[in-house]
Protein backbone atom coordinates (compact mmCIF):
# COMPACT_ATOMS: atom_id res chain seq x y z
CA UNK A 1 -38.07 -7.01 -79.28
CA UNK A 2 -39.43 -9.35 -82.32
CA UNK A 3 -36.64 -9.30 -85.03
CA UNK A 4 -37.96 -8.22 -88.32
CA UNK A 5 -39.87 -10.32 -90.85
CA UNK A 6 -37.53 -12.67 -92.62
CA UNK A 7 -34.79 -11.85 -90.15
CA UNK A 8 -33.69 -13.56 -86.74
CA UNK A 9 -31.65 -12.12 -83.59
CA UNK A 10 -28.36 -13.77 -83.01
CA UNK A 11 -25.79 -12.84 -80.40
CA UNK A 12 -22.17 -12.37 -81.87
CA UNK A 13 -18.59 -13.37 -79.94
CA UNK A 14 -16.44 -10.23 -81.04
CA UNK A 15 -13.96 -10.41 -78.19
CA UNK A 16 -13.66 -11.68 -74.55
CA UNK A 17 -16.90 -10.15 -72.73
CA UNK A 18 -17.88 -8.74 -76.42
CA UNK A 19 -21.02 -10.43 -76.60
CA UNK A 20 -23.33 -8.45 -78.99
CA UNK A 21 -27.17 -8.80 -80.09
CA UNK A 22 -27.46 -8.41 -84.19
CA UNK A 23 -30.37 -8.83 -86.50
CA UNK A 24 -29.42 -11.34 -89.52
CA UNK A 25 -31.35 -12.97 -92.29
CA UNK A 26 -32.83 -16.58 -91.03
CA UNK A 27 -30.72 -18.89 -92.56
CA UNK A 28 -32.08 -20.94 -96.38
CA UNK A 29 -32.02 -25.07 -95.59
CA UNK A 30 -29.74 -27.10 -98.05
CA UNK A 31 -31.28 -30.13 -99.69
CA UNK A 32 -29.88 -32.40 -96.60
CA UNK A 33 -30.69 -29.80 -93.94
CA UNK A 34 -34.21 -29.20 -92.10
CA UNK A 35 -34.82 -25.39 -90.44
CA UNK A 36 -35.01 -25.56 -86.72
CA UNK A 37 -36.61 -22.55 -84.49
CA UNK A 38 -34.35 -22.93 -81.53
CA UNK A 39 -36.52 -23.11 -78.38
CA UNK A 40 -33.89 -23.75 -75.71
CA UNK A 41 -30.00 -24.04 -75.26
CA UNK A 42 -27.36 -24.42 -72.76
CA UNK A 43 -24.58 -22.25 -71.90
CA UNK A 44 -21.93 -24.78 -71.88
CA UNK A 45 -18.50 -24.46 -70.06
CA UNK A 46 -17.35 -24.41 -73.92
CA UNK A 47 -19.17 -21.00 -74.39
CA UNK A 48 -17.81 -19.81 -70.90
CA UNK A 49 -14.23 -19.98 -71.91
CA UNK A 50 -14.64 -18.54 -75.51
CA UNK A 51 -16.63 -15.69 -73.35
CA UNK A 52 -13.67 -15.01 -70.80
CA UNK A 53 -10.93 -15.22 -72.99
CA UNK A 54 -12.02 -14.44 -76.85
CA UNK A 55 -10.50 -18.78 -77.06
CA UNK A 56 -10.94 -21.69 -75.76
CA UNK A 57 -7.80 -23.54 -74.83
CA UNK A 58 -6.18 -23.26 -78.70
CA UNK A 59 -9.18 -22.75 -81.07
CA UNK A 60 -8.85 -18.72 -81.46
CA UNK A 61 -11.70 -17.27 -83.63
CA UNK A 62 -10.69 -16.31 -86.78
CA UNK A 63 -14.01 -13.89 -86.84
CA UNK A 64 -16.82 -13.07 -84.82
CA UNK A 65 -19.34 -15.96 -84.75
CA UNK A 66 -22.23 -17.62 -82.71
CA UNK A 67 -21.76 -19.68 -79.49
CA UNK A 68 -24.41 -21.96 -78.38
CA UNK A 69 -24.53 -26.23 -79.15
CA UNK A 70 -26.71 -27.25 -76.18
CA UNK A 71 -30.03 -27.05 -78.31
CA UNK A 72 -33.57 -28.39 -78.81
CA UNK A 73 -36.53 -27.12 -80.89
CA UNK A 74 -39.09 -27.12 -83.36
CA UNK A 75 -38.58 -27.96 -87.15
CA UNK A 76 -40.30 -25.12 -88.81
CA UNK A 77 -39.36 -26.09 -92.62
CA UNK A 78 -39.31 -29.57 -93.00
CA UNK A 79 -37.75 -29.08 -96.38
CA UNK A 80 -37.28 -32.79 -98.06
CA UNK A 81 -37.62 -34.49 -95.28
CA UNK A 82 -41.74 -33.96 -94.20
CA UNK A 83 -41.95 -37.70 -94.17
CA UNK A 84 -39.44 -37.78 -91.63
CA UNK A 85 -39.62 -35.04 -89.76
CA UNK A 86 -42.79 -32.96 -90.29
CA UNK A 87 -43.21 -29.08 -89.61
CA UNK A 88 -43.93 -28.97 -85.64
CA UNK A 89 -41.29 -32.03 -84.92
CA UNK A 90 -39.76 -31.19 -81.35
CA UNK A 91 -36.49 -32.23 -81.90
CA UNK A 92 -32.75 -32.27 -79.52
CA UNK A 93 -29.66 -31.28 -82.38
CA UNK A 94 -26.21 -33.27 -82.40
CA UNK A 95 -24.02 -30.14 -83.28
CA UNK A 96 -21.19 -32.60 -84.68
CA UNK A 97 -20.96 -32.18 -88.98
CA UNK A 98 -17.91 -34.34 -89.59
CA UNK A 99 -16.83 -35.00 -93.03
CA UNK A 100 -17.87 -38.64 -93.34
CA UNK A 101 -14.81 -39.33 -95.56
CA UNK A 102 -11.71 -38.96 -93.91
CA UNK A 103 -9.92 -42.39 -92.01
CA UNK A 104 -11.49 -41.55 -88.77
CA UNK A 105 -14.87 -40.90 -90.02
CA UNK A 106 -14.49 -44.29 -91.70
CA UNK A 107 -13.30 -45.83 -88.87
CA UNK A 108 -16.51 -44.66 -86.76
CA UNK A 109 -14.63 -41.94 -84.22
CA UNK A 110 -15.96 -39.10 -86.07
CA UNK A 111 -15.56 -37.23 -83.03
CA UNK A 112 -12.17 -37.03 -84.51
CA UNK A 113 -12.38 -35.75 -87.96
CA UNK A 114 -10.23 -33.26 -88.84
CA UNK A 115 -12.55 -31.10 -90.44
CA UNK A 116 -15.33 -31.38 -87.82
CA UNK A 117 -17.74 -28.54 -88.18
CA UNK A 118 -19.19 -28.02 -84.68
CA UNK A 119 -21.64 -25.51 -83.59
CA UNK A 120 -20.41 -22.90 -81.80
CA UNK A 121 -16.89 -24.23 -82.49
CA UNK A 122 -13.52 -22.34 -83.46
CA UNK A 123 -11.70 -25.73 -84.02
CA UNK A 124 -12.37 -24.92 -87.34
CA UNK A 125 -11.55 -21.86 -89.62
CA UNK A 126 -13.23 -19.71 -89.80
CA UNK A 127 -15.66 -20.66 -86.90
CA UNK A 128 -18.69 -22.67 -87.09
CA UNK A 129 -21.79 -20.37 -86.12
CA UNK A 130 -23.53 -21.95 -83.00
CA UNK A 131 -27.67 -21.59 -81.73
CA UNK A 132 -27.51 -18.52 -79.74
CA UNK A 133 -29.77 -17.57 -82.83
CA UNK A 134 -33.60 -17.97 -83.48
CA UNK A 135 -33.33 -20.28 -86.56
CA UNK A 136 -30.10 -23.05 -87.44
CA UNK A 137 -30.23 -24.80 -90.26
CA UNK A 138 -29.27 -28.47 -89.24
CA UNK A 139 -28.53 -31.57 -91.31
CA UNK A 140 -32.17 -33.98 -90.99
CA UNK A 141 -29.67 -36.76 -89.73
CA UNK A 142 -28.42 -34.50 -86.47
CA UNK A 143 -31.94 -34.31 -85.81
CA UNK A 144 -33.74 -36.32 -82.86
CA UNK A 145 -36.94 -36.81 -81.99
CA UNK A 146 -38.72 -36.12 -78.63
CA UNK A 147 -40.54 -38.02 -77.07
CA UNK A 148 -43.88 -35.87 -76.11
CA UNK A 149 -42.68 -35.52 -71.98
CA UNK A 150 -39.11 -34.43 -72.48
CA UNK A 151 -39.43 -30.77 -72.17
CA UNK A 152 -36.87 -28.54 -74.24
CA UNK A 153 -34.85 -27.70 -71.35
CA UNK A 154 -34.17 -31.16 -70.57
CA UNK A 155 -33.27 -31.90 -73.95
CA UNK A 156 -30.75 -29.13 -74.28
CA UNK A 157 -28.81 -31.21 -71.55
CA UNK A 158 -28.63 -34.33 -74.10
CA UNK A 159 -25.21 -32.89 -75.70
CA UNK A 160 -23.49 -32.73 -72.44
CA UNK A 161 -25.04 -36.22 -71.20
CA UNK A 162 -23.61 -37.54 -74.49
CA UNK A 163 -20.01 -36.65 -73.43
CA UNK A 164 -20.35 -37.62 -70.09
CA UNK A 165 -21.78 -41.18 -71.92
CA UNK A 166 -19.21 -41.05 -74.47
CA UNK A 167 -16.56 -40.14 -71.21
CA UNK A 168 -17.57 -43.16 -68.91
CA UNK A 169 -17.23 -45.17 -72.05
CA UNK A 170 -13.64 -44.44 -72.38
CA UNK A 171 -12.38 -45.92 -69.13
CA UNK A 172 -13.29 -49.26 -70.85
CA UNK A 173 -15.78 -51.00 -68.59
CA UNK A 174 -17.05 -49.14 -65.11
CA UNK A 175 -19.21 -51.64 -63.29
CA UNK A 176 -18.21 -52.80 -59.95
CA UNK A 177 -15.31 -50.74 -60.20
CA UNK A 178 -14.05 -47.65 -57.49
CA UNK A 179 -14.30 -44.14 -59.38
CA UNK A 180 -13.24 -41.23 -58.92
CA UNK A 181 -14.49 -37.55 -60.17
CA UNK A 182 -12.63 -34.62 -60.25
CA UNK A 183 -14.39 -31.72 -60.83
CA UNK A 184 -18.00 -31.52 -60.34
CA UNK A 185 -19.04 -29.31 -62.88
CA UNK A 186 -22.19 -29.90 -65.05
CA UNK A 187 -19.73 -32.36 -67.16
CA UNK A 188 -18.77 -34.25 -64.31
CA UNK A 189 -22.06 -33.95 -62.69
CA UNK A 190 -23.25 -35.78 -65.76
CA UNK A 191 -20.22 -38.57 -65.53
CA UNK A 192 -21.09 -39.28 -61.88
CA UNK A 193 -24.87 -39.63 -63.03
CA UNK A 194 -23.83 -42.01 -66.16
CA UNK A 195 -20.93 -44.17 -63.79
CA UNK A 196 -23.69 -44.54 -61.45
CA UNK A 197 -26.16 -46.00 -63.96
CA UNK A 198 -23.49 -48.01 -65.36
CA UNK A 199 -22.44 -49.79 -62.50
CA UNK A 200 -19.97 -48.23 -60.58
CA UNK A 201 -19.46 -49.54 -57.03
CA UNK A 202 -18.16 -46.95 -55.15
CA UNK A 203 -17.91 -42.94 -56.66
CA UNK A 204 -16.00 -40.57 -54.95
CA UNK A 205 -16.67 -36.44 -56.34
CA UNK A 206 -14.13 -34.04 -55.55
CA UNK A 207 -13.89 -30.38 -55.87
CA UNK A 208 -13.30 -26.81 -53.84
CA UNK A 209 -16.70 -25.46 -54.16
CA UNK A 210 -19.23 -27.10 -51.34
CA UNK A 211 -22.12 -26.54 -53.35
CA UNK A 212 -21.24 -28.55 -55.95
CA UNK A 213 -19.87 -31.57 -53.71
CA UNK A 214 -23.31 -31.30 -52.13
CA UNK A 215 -25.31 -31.04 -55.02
CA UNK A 216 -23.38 -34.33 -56.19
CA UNK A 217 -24.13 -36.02 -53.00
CA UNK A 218 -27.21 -35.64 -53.31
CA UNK A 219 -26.98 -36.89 -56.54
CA UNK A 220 -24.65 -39.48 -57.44
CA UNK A 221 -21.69 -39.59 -55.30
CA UNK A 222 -21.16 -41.58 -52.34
CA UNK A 223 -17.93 -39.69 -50.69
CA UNK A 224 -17.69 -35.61 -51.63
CA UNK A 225 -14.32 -34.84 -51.18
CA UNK A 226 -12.86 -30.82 -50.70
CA UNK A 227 -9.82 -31.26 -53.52
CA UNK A 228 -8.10 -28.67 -51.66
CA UNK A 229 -8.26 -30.92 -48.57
CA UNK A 230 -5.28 -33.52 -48.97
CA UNK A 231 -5.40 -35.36 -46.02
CA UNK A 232 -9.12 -35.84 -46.93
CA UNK A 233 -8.28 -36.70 -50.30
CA UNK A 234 -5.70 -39.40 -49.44
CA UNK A 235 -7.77 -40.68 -47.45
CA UNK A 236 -10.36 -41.38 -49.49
CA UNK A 237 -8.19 -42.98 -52.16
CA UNK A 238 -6.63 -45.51 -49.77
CA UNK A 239 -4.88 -47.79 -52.00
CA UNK A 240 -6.02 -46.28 -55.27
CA UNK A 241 -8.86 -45.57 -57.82
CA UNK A 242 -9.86 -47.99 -60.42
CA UNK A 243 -10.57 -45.15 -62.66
CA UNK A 244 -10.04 -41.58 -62.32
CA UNK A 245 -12.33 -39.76 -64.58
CA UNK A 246 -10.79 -35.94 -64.38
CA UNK A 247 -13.66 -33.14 -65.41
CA UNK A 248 -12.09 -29.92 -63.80
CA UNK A 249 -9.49 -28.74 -66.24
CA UNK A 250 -7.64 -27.83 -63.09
CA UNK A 251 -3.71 -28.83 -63.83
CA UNK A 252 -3.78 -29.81 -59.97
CA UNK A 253 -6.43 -31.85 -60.59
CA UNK A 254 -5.26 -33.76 -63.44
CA UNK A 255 -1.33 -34.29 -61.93
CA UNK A 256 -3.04 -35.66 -58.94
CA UNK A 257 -4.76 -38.35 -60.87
CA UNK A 258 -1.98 -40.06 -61.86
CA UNK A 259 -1.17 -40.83 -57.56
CA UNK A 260 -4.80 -41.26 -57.02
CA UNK A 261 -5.39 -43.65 -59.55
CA UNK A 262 -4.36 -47.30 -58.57
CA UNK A 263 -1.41 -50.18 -60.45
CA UNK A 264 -3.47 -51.19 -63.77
CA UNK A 265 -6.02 -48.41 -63.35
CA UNK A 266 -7.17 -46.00 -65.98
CA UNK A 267 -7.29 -42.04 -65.99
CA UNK A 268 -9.99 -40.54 -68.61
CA UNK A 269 -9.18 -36.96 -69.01
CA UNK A 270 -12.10 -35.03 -70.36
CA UNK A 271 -11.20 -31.44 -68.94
CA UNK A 272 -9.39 -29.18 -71.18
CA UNK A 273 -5.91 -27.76 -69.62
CA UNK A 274 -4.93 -23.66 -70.70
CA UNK A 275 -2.05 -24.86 -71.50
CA UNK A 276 0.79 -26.88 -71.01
CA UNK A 277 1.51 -28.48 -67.80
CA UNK A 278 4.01 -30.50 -65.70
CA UNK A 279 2.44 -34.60 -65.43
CA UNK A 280 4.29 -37.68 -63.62
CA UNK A 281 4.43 -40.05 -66.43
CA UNK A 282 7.09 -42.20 -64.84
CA UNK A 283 4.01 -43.52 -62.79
CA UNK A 284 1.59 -44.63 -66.19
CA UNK A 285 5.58 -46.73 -66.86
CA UNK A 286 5.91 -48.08 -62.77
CA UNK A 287 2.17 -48.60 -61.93
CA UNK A 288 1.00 -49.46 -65.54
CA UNK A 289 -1.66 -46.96 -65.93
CA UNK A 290 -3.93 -46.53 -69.42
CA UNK A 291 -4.33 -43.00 -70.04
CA UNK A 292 -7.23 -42.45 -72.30
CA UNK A 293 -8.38 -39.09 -73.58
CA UNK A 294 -12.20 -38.24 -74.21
CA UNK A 295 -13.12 -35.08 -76.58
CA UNK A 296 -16.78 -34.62 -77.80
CA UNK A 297 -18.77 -38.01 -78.68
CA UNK A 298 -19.57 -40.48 -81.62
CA UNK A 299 -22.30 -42.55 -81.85
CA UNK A 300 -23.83 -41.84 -78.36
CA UNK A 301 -26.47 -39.24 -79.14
CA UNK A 302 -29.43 -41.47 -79.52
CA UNK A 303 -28.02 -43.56 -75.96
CA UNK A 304 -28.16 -40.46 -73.97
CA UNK A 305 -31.76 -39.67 -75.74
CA UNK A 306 -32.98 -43.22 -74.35
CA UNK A 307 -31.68 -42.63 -71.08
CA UNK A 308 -33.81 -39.28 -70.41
CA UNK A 309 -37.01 -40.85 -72.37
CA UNK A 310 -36.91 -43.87 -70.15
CA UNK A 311 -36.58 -41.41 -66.88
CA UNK A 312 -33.41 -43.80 -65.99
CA UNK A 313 -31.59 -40.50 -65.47
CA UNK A 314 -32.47 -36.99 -64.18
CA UNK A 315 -30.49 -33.89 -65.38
CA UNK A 316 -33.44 -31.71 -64.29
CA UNK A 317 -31.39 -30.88 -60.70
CA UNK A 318 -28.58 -29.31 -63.23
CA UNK A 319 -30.72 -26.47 -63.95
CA UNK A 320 -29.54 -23.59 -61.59
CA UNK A 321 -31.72 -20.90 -63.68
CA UNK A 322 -33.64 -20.10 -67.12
CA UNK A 323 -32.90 -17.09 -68.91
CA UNK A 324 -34.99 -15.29 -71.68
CA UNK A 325 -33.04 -15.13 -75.02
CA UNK A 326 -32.92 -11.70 -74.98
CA UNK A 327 -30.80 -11.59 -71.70
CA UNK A 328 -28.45 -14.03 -72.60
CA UNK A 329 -25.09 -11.53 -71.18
CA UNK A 330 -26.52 -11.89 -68.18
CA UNK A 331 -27.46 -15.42 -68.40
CA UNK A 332 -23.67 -15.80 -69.35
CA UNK A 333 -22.70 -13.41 -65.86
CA UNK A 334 -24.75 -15.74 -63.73
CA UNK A 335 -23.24 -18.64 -65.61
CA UNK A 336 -19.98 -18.12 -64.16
CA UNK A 337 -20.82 -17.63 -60.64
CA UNK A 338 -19.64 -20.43 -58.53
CA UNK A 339 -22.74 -21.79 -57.00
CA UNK A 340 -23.96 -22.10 -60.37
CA UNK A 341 -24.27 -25.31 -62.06
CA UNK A 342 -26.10 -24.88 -65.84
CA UNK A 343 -28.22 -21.66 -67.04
CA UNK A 344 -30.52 -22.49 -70.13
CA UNK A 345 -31.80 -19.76 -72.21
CA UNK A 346 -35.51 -19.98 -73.58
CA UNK A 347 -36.11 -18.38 -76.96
């Protein structure tokens, strides 16, 4: 049903499986901000935790508030910025609203600031409202052109592929190099996709559900590995991993990079743990391993962009299903099924 003129549906977080539909004034633009009809976003594994468990890891909602930071669509009030970005402008959103002033901001890892504002995000307090609405106001500098073939779905992929970028980035140099993936996920889906277009010699997926190893094989991934198979899994390491790049959020997972991952390799952890959990540092002291985390992205945005536009990537195979807007609860339900890899909801 059309929301009322003036007004826009949203879908509100109120609890763990308290999703619920609202009608709310569209937002007004700020001088620095552009008005963006949201034409499609993906449910991210992000939303998925907030909608499971009323958190995600430790950001706890201090209120009900909006998930959604996947997003594409059309500028529908250019405001200042017509030059720029004219009414009709398809456009993919960066969610991230740092501060711009604090020492990591200055130093360029914005990804970092303190008082990040992300969409969809209780990091901060009270919650930054995400795009599982109609209209989001969105600074004119967050915004990114299309180019005319990306379609909207594809482009609601672009703030995943920018952490996976960001991700592959952090082991500090991939080509030619042995990697391993744990977790195979639409994040690590993504890595595999980026460490094979950055080089890597030889990647190695691993996980428990079949249909994602296969979907990565078919991919990206040169050896699918069941993680729950150890003697397969040693196996495969043989004398070690160059890089381990752990996208599960499975404690296993993670305590098992540190013996997969060879003397002088690196382990980028991008999954987030419930919690804290037992690791074997003694082995980052006797084998000399970096340990580098990865959270969100900086600077990476327009990269991933000019991967998709210049077809050197395809995140089209991600897509398990579209949903309608209006069914997003059970676009969220199919979501967490296990054969499922990304649902994107059309407004």
């Amino acid at each position: 049903m059309a929301a009322t003129i003036g007004c826009m549906r949203a879908f509100y977080l109120h609890g763990a499986r308290d999703l619920r539909a609202a009608e709310i004034e569209r937002p007004q633009i700020a001088a620095d901000e552009v008005l963006v009809q949201i034409r499609a976003t993906g449910i991210c594994g992000s939303d998925l935790h907030y909608y499971v468990h009323g958190r995600n890891g430790d950001f706890v909602p201090a209120r009900p508030f909006v998930l959604g930071h996947e997003s594409a669509g059309e500028v529908v009030d250019a405001g200042a910025f017509a030059d720029v970005l004219p009414t009709g402008s398809r456009v993919a959103i960066d969610p991230s609203h740092p501060c711009r002033r604090c020492a990591h901001c200055r130093q360029g890892r914005y990804n970092l600031c303190p008082q990040m504002r992300y969409f969809g995000s209780a990091a901060c307090s009270p919650p930054q409202d995400g795009s599982f609405r109609e209209y989001v106001q969105v600074h004119a500098h967050n915004c990114h052109p299309l180019p005319t073939a990306m379609d909207y779905r594809q482009a609601a992929l672009l703030e995943p592929l920018s952490i996976a970028v960001h991700g592959v980035g952090q082991a500090g140099g991939i080509a030619g190099k042995r990697v391993l993936v744990t977790g195979a996920g639409p994040i690590g889906q993504l890595i595999g996709l980026a460490a094979r277009h950055y080089g890597a010699a030889h990647l190695v997926v691993s996980d428990i559900r079949q249909s994602a190893l296969d979907l990565a094989a078919s991919l990206w991934a040169d050896q699918p590995v069941r993680a729950d198979d150890s003697v397969a899994m040693a196996r495969s390491a043989g004398e070690g991993f160059d890089v381990v790049v752990e996208a599960s959020g499975a404690p296993a997972a993670l305590q098992a990079a540190y013996a997969h991952c060879k003397a002088g390799g690196t382990i980028v952890q991008l999954g987030v743990q419930g919690g804290p959990i037992e690791l074997p540092v003694n082995l980052v002291m006797q084998k000399e391993l970096t340990v580098r985390g990865s959270f969100r992205f900086a600077h990476v945005f327009p990269q991933a962009l000019d991967l998709l536009a210049r077809q050197q990537l395809d995140v089209t195979p991600l897509i398990s299903q579209c949903v309608p807007f209006p069914d997003l609860v059970a676009g969220f339900d199919s979501a967490l099924q296990p054969q499922t890899v990304k649902v994107v909801v059309d407004y």
